[in-house]
C-alpha atoms as a PDB file:
ATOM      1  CA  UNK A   1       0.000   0.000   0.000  1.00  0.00           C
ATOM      2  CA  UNK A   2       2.691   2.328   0.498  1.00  0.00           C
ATOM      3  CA  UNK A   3       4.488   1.834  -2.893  1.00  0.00           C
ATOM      4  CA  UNK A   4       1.315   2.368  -4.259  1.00  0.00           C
ATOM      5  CA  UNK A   5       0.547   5.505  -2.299  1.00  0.00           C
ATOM      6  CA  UNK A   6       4.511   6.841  -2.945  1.00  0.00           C
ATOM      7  CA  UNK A   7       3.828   5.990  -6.966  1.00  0.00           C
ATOM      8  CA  UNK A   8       0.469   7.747  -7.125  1.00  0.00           C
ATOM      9  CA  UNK A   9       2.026  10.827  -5.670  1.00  0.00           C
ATOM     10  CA  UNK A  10       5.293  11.400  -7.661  1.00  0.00           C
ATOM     11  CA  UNK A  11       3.446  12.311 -10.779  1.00  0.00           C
ATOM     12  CA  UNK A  12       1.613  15.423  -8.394  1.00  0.00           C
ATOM     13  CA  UNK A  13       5.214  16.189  -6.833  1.00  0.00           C
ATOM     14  CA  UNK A  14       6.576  16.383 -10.396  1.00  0.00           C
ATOM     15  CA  UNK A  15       4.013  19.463 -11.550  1.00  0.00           C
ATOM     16  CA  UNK A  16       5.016  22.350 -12.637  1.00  0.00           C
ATOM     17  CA  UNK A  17       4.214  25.645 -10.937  1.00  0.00           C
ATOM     18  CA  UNK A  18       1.452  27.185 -12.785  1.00  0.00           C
ATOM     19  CA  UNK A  19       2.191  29.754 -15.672  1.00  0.00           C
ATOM     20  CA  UNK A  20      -1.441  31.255 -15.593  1.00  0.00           C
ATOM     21  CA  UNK A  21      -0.303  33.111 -11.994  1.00  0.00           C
ATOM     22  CA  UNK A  22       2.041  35.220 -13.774  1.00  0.00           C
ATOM     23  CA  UNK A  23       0.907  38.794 -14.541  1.00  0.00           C
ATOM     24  CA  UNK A  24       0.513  39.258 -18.145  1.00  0.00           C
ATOM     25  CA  UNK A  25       3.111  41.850 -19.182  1.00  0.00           C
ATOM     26  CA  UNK A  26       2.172  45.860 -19.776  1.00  0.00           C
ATOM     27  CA  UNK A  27       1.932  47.351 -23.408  1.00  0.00           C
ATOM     28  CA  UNK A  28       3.827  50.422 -23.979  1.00  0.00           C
ATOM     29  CA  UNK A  29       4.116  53.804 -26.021  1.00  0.00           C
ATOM     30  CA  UNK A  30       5.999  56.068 -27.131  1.00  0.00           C
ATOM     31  CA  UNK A  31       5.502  59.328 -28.697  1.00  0.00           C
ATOM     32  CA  UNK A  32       7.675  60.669 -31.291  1.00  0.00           C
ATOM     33  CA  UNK A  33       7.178  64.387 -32.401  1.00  0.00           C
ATOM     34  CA  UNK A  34       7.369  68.431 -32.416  1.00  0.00           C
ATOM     35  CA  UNK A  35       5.453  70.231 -30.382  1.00  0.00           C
ATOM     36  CA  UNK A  36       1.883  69.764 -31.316  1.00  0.00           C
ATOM     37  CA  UNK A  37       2.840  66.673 -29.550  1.00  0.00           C
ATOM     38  CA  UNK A  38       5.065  67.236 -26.700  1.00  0.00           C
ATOM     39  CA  UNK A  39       4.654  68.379 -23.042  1.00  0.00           C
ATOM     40  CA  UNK A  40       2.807  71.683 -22.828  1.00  0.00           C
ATOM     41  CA  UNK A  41       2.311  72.866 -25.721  1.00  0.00           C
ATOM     42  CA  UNK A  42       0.651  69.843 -27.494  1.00  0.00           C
ATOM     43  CA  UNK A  43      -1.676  66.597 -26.588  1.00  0.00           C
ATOM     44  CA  UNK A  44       0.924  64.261 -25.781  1.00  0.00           C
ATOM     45  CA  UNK A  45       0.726  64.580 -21.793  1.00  0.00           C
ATOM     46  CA  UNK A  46      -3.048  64.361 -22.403  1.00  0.00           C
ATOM     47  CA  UNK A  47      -3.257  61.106 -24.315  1.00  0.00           C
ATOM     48  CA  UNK A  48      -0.857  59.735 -21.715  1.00  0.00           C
ATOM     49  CA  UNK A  49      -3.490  60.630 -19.209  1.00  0.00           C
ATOM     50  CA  UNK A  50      -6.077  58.760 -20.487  1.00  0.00           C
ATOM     51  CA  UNK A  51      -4.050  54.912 -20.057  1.00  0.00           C
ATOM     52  CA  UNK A  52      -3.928  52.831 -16.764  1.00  0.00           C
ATOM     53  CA  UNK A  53      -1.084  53.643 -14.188  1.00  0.00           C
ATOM     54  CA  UNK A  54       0.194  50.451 -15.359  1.00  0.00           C
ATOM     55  CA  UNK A  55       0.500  51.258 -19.337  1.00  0.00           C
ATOM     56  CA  UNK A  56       4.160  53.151 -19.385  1.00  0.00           C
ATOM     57  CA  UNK A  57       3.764  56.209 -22.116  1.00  0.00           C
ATOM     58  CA  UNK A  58       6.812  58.052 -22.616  1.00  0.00           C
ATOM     59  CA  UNK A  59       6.070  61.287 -24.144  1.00  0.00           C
ATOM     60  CA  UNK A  60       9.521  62.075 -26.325  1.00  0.00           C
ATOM     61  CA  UNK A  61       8.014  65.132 -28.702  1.00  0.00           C
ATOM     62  CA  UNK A  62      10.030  67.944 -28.813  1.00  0.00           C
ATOM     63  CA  UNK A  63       9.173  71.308 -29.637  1.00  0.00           C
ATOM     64  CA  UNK A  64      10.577  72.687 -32.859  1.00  0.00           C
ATOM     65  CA  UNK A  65      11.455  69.454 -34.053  1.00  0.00           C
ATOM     66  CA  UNK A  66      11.429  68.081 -38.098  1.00  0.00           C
ATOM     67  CA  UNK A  67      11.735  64.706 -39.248  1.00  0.00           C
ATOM     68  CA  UNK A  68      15.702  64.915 -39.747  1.00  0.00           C
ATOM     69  CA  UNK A  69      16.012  67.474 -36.662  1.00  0.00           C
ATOM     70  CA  UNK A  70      14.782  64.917 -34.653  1.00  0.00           C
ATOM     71  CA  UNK A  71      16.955  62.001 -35.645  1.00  0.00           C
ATOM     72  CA  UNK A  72      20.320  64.307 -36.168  1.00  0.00           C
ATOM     73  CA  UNK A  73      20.283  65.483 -32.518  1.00  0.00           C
ATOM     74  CA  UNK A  74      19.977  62.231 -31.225  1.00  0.00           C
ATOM     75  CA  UNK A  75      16.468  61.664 -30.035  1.00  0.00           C
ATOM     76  CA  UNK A  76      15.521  58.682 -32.163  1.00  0.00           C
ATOM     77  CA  UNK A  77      18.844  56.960 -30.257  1.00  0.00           C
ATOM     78  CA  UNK A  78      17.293  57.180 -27.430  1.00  0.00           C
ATOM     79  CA  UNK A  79      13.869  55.645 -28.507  1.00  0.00           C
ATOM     80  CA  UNK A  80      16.251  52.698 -29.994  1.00  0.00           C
ATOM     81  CA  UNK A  81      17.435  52.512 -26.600  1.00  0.00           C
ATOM     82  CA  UNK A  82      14.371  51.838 -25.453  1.00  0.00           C
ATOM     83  CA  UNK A  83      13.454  49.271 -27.698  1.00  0.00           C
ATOM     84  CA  UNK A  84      16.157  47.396 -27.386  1.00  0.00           C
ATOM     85  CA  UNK A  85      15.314  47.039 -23.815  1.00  0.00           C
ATOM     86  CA  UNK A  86      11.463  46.098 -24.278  1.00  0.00           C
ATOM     87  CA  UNK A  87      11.606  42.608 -22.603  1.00  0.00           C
ATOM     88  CA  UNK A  88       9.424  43.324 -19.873  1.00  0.00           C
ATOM     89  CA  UNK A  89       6.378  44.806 -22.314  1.00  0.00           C
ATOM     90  CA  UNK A  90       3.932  42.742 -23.892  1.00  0.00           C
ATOM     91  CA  UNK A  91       4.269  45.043 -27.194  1.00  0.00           C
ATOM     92  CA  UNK A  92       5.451  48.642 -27.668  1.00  0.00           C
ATOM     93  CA  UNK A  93       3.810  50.884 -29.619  1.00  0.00           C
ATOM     94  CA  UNK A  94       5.843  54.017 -31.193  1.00  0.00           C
ATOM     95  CA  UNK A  95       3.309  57.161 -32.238  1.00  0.00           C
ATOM     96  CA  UNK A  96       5.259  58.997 -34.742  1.00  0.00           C
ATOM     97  CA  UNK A  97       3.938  62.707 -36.052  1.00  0.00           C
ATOM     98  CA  UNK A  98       5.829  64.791 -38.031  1.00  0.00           C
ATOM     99  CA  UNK A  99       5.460  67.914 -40.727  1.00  0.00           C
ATOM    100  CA  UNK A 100       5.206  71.359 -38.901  1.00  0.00           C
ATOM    101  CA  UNK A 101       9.040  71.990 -38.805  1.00  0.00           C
ATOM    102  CA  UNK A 102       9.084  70.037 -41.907  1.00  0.00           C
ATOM    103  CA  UNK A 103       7.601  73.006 -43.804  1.00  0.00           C
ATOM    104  CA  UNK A 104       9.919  75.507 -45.722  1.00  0.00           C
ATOM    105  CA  UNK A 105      11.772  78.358 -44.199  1.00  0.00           C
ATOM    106  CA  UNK A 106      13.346  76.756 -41.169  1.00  0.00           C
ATOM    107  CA  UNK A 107      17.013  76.432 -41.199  1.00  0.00           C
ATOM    108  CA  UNK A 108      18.716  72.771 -39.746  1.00  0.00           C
ATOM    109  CA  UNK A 109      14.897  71.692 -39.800  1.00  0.00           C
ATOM    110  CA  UNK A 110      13.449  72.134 -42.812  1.00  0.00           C
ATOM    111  CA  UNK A 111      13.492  68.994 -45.069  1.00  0.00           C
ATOM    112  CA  UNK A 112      12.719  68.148 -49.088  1.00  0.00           C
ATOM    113  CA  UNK A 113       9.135  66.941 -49.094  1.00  0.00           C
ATOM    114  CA  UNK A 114       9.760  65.056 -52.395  1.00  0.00           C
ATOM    115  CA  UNK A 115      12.899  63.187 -51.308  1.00  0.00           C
ATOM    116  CA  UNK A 116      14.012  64.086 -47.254  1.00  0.00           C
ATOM    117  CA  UNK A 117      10.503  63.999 -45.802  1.00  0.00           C
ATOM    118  CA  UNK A 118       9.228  60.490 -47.096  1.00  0.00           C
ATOM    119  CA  UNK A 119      12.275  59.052 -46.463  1.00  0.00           C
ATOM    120  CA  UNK A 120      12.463  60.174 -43.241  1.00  0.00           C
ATOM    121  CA  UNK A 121       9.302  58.498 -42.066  1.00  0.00           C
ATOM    122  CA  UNK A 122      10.317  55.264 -43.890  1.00  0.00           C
ATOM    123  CA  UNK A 123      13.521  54.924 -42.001  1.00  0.00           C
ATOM    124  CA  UNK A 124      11.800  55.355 -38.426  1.00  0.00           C
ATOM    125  CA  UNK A 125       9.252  52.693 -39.794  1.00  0.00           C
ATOM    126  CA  UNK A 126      11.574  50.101 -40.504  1.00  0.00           C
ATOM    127  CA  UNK A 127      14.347  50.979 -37.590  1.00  0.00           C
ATOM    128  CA  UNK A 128      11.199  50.483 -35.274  1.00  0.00           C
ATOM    129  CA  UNK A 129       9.835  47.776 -36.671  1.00  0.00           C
ATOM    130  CA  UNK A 130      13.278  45.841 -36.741  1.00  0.00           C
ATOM    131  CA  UNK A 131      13.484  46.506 -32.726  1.00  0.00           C
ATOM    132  CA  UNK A 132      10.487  45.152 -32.372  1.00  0.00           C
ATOM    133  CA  UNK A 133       8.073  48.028 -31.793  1.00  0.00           C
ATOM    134  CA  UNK A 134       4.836  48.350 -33.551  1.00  0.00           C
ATOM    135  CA  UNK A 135       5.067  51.903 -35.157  1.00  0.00           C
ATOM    136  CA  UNK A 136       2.041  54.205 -35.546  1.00  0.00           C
ATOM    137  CA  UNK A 137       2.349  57.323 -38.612  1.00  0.00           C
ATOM    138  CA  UNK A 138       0.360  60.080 -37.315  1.00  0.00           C
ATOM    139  CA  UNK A 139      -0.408  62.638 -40.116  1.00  0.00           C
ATOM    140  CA  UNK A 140       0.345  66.596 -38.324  1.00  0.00           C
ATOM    141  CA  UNK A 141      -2.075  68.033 -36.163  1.00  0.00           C
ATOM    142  CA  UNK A 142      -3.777  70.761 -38.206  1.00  0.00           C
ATOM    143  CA  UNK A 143      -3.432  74.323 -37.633  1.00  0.00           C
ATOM    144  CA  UNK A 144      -6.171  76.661 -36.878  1.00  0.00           C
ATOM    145  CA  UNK A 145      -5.777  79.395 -39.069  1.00  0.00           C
ATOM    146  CA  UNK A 146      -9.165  80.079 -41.323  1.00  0.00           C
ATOM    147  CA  UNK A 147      -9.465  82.587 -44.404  1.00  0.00           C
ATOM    148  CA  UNK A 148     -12.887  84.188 -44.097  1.00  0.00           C
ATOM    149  CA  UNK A 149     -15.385  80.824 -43.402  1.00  0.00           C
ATOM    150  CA  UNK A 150     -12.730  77.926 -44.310  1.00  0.00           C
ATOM    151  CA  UNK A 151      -9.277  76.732 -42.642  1.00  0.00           C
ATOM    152  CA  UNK A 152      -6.502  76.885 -44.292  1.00  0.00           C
ATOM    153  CA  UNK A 153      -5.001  73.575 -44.836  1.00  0.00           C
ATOM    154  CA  UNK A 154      -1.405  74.468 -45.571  1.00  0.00           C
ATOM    155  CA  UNK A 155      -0.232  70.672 -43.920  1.00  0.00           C
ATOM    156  CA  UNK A 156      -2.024  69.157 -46.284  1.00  0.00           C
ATOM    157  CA  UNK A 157       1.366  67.616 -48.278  1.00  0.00           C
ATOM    158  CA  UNK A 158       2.920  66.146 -45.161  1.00  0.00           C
ATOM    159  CA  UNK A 159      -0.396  64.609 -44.277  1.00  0.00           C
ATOM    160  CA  UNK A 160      -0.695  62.684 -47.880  1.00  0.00           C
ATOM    161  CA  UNK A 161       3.382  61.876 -47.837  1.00  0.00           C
ATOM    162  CA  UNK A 162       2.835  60.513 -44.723  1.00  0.00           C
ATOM    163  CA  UNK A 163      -0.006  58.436 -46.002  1.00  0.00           C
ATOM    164  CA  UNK A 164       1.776  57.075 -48.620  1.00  0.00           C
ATOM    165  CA  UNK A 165       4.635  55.921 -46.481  1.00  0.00           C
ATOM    166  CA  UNK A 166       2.060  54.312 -44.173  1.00  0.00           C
ATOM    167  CA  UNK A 167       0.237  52.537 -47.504  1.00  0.00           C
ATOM    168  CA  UNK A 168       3.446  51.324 -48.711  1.00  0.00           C
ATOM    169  CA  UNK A 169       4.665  49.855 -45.721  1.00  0.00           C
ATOM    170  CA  UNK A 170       1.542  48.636 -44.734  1.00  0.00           C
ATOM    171  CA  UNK A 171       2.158  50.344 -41.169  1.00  0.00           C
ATOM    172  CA  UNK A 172      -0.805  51.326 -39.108  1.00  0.00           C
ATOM    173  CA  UNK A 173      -1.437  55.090 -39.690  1.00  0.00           C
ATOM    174  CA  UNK A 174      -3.731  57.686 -37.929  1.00  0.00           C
ATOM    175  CA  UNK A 175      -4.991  60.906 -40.276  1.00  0.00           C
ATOM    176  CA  UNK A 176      -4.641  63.536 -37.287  1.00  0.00           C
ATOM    177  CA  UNK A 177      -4.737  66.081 -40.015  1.00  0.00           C
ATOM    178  CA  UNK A 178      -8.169  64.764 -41.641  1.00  0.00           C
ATOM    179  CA  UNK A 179      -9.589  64.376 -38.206  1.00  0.00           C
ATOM    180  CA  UNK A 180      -8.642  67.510 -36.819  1.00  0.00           C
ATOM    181  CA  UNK A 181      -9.317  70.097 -39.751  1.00  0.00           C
ATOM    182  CA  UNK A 182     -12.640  68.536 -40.110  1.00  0.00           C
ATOM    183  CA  UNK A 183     -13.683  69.015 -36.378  1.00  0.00           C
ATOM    184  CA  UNK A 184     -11.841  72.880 -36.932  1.00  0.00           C
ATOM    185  CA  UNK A 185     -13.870  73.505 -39.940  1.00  0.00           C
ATOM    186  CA  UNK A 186     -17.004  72.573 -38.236  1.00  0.00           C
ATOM    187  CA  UNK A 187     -16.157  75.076 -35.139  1.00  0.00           C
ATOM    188  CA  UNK A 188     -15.561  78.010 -36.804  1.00  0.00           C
ATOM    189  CA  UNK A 189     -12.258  80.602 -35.896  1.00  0.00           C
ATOM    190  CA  UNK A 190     -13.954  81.876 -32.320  1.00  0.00           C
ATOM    191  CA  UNK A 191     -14.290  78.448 -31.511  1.00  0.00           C
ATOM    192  CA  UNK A 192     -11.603  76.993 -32.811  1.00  0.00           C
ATOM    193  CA  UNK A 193      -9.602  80.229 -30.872  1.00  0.00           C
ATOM    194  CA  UNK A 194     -10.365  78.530 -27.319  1.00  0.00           C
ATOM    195  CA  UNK A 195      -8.192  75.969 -28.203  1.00  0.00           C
ATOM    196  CA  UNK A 196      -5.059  77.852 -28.325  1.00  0.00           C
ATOM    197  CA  UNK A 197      -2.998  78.224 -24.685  1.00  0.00           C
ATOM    198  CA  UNK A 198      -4.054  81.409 -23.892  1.00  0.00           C
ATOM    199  CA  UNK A 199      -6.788  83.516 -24.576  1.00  0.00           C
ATOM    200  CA  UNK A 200      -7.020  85.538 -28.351  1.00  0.00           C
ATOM    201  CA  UNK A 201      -5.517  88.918 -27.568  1.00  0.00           C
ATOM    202  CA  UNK A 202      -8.100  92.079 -28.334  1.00  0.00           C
ATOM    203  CA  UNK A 203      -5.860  93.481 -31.066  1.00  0.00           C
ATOM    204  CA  UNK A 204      -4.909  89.962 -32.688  1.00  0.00           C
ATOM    205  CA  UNK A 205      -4.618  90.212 -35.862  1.00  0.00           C
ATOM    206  CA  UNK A 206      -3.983  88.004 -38.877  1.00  0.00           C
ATOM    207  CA  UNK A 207      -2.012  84.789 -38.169  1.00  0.00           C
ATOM    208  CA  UNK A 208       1.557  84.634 -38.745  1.00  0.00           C
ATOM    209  CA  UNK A 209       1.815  82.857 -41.894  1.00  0.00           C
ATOM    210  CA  UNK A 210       2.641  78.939 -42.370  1.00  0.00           C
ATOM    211  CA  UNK A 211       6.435  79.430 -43.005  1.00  0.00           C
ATOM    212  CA  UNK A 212       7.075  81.735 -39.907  1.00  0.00           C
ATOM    213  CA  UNK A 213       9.824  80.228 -37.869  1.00  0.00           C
ATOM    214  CA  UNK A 214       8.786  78.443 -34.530  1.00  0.00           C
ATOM    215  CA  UNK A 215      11.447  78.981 -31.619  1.00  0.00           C
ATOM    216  CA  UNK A 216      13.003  75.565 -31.077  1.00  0.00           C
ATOM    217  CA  UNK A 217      13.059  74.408 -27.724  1.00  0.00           C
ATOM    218  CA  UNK A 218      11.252  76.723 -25.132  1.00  0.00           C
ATOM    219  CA  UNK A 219       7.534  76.122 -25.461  1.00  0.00           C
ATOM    220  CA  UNK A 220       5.020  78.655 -26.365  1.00  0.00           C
ATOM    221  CA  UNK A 221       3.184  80.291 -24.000  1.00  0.00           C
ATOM    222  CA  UNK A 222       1.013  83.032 -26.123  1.00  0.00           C
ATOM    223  CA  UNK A 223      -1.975  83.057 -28.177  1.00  0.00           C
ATOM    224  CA  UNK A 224      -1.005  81.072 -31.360  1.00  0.00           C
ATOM    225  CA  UNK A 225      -3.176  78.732 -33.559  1.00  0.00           C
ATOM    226  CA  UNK A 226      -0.457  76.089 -34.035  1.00  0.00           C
ATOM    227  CA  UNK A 227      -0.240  74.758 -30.200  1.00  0.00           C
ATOM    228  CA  UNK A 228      -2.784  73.527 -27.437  1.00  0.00           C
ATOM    229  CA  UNK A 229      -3.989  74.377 -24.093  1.00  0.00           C
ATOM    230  CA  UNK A 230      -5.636  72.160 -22.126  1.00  0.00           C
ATOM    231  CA  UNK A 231      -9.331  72.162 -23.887  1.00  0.00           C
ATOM    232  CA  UNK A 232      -7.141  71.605 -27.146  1.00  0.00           C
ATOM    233  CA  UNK A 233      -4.884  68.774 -25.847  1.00  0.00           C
ATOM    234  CA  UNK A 234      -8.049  66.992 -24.004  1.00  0.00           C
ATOM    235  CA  UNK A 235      -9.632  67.441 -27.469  1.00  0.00           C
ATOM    236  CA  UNK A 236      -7.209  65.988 -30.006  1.00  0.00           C
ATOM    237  CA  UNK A 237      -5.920  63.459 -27.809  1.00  0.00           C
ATOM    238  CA  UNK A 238      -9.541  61.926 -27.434  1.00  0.00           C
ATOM    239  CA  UNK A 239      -9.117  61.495 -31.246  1.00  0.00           C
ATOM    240  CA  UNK A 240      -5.589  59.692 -31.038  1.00  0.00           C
ATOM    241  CA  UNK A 241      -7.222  57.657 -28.452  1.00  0.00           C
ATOM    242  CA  UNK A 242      -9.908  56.926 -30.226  1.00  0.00           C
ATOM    243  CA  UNK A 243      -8.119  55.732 -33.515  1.00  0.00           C
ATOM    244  CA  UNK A 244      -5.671  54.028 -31.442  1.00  0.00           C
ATOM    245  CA  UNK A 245      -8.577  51.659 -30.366  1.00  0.00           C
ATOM    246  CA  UNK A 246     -10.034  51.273 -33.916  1.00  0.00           C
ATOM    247  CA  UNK A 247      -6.832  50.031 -34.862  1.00  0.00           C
ATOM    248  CA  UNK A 248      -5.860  47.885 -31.941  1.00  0.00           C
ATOM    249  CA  UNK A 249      -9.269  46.581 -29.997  1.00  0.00           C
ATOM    250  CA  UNK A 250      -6.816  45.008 -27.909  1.00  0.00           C
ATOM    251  CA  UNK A 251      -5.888  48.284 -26.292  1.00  0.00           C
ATOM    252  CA  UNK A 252      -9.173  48.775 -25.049  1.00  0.00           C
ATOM    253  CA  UNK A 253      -8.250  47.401 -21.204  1.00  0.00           C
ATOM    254  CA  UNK A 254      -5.228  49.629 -21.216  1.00  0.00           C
ATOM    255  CA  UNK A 255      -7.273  52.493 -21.289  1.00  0.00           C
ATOM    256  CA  UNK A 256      -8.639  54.110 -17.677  1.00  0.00           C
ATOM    257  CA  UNK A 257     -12.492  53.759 -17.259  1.00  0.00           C
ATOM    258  CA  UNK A 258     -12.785  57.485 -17.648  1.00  0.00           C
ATOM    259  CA  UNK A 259     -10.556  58.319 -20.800  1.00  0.00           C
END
């Protein structure tokens, strides 16, 4: 009876521990971009907001920065970096938005939309899809700047070479630019105004015009109708959010209850 008892149990001694207590592993994201993105002056912080404690979102946008000026000073190293260290996350997804400093007239920033631009989104493509990161194109963020009843849609280029990239590749891709200009449109200027970071001055007059040069670095803290205040950021980064889940469903428990 005791052999029997001692053969009977060595099968139950031999079991492994059991896989299904192990916490499944966090997503992450990572935002890549100028300063319609980044902290303050765009909706970066604000889409960040809206994921679980849990969900690490690194907001890497920096103000004033093109598709090359981003790369050449050594940002997109230090996404890399990350990457290459992404063990410990179930999948890491890279938001990538680029085009304002893109635009002519910007010295060390501004890049060829034929040949520089496109090519420039291509390479952080592939780069983050070879670490292992799931990238995300996000078309620019559209500027707020009507003539008479219509907004001017000056971003319009960098939105469609960005689309392209995203077709060809067959990388996911979120049209900020259509999204946004048609939710502008549909406000109106006064509206649209209450977006900006701080109130439209009395005496403002007619917007600088799209190939004025934005300061790089320091962030904004005026009237303008390129960056975001708060309504603006809680605004566009409900959009994000919401494409974000159209494309991956998945993401949908990452998300607090009350984004």
């Amino acid at each position: 009876m005791k052999r029997a008892v001692l053969l009977f149990s060595l099968p139950f001694l031999a079991l492994p521990a059991f896989a299904a207590d192990a916490p499944p592993k966090p997503v992450r994201i990572i935002l890549v971009g100028d300063s319609t993105m980044a902290t303050r002056t765009g909706y970066g912080d604000a889409l960040c907001a809206r994921f679980k404690p849990g969900v690490s979102c690194i907001n890497l946008a920096r103000g004033g920065r093109s598709s090359g000026s981003f790369r050449a000073e050594g940002r997109w190293d230090e996404v890399q970096a990350l990457l290459k260290d992404g063990a410990s996350f179930a999948q890491t997804y890279v938001l990538i938005q680029f085009g304002h400093n893109d635009q002519p007239g910007k010295p060390g920033r501004s890049t060829d939309l034929v040949t520089q631009f496109p090519q420039n989104i291509d390479r952080y493509v592939l780069e983050a899809t070879a670490l292992g990161g799931v990238p995300v194109l996000v078309t620019p963020l559209t500027r707020r700047s009507f003539k008479g009843d219509y907004l001017k849609d000056d971003l319009a280029p960098w939105a469609a070479a960005t689309r392209r990239v995203a077709a060809e590749r067959k990388t996911a891709l979120i049209d900020l630019n259509a999204i946004s200009a048609a939710a502008v449109q549909k406000m109106g200027q006064d509206e649209a105004d209450t977006l900006a970071q701080a109130p439209r001055p009395a005496n403002y007059g007619a917007p600088a015009s799209p190939g004025s040069v934005e300061p790089q670095g320091a962030p904004k803290s005026a009237f303008d109708r390129t960056h975001v205040g708060t309504k603006g950021a809680q605004l566009f980064s409900g959009m994000v959010a919401a494409e974000l889940l159209r494309l991956y469903p998945k993401l949908q428990d990452q998300f607090a209850a009350d984004r």
